[in-house]
C-alpha atoms as a PDB file:
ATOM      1  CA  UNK A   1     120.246  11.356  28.182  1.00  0.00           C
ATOM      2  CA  UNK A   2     118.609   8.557  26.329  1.00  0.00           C
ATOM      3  CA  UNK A   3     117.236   6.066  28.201  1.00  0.00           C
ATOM      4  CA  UNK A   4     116.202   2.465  26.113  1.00  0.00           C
ATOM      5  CA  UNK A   5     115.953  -1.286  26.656  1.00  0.00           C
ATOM      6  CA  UNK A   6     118.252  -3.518  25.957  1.00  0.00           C
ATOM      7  CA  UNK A   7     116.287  -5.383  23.349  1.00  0.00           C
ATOM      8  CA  UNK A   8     115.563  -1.868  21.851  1.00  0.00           C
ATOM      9  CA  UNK A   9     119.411  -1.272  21.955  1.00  0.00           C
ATOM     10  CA  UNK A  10     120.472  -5.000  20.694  1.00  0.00           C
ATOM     11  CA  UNK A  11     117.810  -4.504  17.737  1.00  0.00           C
ATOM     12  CA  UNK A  12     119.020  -0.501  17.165  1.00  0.00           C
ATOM     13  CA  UNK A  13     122.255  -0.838  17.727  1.00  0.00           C
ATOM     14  CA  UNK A  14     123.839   1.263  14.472  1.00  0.00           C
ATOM     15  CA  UNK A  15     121.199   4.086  14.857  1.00  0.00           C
ATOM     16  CA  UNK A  16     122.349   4.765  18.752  1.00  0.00           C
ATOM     17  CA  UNK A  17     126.185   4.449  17.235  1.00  0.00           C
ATOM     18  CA  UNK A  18     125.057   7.376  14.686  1.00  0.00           C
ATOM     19  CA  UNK A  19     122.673   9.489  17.174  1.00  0.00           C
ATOM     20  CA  UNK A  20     125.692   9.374  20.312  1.00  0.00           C
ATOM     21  CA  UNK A  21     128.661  10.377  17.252  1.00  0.00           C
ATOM     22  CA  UNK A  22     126.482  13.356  16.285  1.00  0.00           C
ATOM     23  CA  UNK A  23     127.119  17.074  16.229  1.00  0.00           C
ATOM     24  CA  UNK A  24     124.839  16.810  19.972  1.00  0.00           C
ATOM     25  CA  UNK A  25     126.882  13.966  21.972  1.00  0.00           C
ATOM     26  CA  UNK A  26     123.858  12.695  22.786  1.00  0.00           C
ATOM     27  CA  UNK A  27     124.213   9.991  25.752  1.00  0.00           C
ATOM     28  CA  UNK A  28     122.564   6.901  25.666  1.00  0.00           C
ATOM     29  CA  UNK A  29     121.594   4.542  28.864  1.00  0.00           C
ATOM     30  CA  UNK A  30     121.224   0.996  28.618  1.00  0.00           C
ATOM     31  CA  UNK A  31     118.221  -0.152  31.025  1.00  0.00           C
ATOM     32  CA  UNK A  32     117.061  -3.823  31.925  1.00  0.00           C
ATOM     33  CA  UNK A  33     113.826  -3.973  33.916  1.00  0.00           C
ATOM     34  CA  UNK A  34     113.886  -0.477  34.246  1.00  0.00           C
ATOM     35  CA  UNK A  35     117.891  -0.757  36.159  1.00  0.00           C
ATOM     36  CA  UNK A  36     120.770   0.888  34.589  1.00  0.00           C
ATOM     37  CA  UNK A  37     123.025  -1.574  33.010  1.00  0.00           C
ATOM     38  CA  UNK A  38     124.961   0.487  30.246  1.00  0.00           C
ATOM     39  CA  UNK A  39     125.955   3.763  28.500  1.00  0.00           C
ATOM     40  CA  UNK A  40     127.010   4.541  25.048  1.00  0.00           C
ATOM     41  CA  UNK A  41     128.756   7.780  25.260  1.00  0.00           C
ATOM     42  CA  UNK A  42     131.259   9.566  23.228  1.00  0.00           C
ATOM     43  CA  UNK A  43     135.028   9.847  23.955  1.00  0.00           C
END
């Protein structure tokens, strides 16, 4: 699982779209001061 920042995720937004849709299903976690506050995953 990925973990980034929520400015990193507001500013990367498309690219973590593409990365979680991949072949891999990659999961992505949303932190804020270093607390879980989101995931992108795949249905």
């Amino acid at each position: 699982m990925t973990k980034v920042d929520v400015m990193q995720a507001q500013a990367h937004l498309a690219e973590l779209l593409t990365r979680m849709m991949g072949d891999s299903g990659e999961q992505i976690m949303i932190e804020r001061e270093g607390q879980a506050v989101a995931a992108i995953i795949s249905y």
